[in-house]
Protein backbone atom coordinates (compact mmCIF):
# COMPACT_ATOMS: atom_id res chain seq x y z
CA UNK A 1 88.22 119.25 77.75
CA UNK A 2 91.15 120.92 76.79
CA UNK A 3 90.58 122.77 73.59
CA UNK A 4 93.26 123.99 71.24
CA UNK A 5 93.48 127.87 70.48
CA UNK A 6 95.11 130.22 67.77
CA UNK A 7 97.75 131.12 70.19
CA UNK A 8 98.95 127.49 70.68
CA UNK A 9 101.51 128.81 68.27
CA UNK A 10 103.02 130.49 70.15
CA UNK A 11 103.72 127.79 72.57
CA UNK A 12 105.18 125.71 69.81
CA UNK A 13 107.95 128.09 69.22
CA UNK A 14 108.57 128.21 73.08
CA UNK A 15 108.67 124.51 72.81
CA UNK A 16 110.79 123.90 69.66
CA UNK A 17 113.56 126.24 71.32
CA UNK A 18 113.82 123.89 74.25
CA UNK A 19 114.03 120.51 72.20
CA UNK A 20 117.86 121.20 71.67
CA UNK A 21 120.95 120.01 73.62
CA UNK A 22 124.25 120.54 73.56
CA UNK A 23 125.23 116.67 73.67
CA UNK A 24 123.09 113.63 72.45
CA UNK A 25 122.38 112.88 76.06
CA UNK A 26 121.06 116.27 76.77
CA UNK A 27 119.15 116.24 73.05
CA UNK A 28 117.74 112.99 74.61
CA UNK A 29 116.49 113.99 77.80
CA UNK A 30 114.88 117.55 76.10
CA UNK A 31 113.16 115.35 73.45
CA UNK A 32 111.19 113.39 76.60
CA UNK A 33 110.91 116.27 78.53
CA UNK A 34 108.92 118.27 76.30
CA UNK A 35 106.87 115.83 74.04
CA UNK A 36 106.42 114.26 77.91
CA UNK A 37 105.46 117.63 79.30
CA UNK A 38 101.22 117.61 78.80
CA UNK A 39 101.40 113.69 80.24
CA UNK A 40 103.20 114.93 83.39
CA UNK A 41 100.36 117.88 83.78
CA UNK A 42 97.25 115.08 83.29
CA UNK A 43 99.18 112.54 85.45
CA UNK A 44 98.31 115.30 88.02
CA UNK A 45 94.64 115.37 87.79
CA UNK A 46 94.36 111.83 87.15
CA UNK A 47 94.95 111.59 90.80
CA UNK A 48 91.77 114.18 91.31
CA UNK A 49 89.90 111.54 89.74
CA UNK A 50 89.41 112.25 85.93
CA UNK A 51 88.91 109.22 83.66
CA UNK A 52 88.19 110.73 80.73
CA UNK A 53 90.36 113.84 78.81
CA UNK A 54 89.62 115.25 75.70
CA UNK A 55 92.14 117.21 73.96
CA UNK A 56 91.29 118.87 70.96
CA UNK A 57 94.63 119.70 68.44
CA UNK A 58 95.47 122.12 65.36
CA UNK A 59 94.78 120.14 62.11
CA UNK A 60 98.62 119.78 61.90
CA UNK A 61 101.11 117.82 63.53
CA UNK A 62 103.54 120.08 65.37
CA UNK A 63 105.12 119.90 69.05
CA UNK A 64 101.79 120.84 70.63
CA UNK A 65 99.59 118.14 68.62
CA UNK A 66 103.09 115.73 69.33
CA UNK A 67 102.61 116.41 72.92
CA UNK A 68 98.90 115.65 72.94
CA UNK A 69 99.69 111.93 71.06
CA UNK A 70 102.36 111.11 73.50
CA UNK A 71 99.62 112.03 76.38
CA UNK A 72 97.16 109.93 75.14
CA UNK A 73 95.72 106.46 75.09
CA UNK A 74 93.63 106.92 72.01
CA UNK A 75 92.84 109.48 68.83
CA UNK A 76 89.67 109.69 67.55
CA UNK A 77 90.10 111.73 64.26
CA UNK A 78 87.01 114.21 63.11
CA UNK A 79 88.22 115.20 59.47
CA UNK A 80 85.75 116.63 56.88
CA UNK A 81 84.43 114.52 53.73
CA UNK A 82 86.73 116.13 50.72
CA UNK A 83 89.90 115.42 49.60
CA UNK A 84 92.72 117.41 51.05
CA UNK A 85 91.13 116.52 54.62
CA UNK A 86 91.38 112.96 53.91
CA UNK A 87 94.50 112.67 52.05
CA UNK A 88 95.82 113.95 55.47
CA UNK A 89 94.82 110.88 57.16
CA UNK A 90 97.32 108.84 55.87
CA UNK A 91 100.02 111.41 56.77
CA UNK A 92 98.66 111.80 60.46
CA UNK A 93 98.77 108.25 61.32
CA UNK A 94 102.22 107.28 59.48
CA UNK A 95 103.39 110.68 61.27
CA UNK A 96 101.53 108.96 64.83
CA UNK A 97 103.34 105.85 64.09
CA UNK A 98 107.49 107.56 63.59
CA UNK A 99 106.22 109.50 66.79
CA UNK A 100 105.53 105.92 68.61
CA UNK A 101 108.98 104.82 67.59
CA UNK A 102 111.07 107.34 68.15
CA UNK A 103 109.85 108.41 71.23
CA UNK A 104 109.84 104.63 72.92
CA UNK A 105 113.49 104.65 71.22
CA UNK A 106 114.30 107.55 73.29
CA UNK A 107 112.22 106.19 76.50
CA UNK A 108 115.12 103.20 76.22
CA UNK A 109 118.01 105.06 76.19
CA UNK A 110 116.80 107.41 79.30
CA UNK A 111 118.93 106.71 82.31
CA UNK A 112 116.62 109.17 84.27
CA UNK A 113 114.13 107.41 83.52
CA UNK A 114 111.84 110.05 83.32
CA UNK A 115 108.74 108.65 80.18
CA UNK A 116 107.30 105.48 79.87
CA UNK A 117 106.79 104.08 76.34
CA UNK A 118 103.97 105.08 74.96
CA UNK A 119 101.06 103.20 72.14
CA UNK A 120 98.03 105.46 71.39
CA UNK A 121 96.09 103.83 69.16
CA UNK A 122 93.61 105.06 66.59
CA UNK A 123 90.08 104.88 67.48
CA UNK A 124 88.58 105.66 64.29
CA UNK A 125 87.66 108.36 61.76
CA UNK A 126 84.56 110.86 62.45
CA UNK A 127 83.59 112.51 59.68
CA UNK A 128 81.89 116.03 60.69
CA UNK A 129 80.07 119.00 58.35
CA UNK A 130 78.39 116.70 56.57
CA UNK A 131 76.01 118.20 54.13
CA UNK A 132 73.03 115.88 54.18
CA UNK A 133 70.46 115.28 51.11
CA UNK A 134 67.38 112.86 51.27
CA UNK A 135 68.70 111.69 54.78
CA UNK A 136 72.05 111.04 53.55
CA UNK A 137 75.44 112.72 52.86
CA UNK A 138 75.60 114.64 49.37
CA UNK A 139 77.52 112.08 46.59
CA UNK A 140 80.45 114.75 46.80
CA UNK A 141 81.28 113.64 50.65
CA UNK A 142 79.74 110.47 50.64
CA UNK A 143 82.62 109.20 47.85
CA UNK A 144 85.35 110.74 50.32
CA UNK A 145 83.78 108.49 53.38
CA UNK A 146 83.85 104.99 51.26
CA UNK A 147 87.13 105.70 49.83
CA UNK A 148 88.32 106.52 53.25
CA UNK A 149 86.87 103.05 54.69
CA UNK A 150 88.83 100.97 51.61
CA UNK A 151 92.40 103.23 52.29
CA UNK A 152 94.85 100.53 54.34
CA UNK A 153 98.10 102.96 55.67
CA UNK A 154 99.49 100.18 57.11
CA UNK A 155 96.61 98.60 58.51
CA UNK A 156 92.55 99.51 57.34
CA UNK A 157 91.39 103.14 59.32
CA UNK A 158 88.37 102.51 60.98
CA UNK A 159 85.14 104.73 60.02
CA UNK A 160 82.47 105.59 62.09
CA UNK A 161 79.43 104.96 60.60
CA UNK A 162 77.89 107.78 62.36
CA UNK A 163 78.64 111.79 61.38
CA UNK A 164 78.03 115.21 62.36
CA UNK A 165 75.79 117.00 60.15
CA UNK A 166 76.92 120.44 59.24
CA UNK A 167 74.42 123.81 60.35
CA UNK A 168 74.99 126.59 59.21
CA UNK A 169 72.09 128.61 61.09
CA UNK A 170 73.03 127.15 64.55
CA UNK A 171 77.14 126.98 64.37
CA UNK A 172 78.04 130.11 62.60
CA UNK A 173 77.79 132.33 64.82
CA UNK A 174 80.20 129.60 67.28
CA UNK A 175 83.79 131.21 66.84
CA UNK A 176 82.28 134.97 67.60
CA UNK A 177 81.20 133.58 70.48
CA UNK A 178 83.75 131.18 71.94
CA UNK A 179 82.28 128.48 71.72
């Protein structure tokens, strides 16, 4: 599991200053060597015999989250049940999908040929702090999920049906705590 952290900020700056080049060639080769960088570092301990990384990202789509997509074979997306969460859905994956393009764009004009192309694919949606009434989300957050299972950005998202309840008593004490 490798869980994102306040100070991943700081590691996006580092990274955005390295992303330019002098020459389009040089711009190129940056571009793959940074988004590339966190695929590089798992490549490693694939060999140690992992099949299986999580990698949780900041709920916005900067270098570090970039990085992350270009590592990875699929996103599953946990997003809560109200509206500026799920109006970001659409932005996410149409963001996921110029990331796809012009990174494989890049990948073909690399005479190093340091990346492979890349497709992660969306698993699904997860909603999570759901507020639960009468053994079922609260009207509020359950009209979120449905319209979220009708939206089509290009292609339908898939839902889970399943959710993660929201409690208060036993997570809020979480952050403090690390955890």
């Amino acid at each position: 599991m490798i869980a994102s952290h306040v100070e991943l900020i700081n590691i996006d700056l580092e990274l955005a200053v390295q992303l330019s080049g002098a020459s389009l060639r040089q711009a190129t080769r940056n571009f793959l060597r940074v988004h590339g960088r966190l695929a590089q570092g798992l490549g490693q301990i694939q060999k140690e015999g992992y099949q299986w990384v999580l990698i949780d990202c900041p709920p916005y789509f900067n270098i570090v989250t970039k990085t992350a997509m270009v590592a990875s074979d699929y996103l599953l997306i946990p997003t809560k049940a109200d509206y500026l969460s799920t109006l970001g859905i659409g932005y996410l994956i149409n963001s996921l999908n110029t990331l796809k393009r012009d990174y494989n764009e890049y990948v073909k004009v690399d005479e190093w040929k340091f990346a492979r192309a890349i497709n992660p694919r969306v698993l699904g949606v997860i909603f999570n702090m759901i507020q639960v009434y009468a053994e079922s989300p609260i009207a509020a957050q359950r009209s979120y999920m449905e319209k979220l299972k009708s939206l089509k950005i290009p292609v339908p998202v898939p839902v889970f049906e399943n959710y993660l309840r929201e409690n208060k008593t036993a997570y809020a004490a979480s952050p403090e705590s690390g955890i």
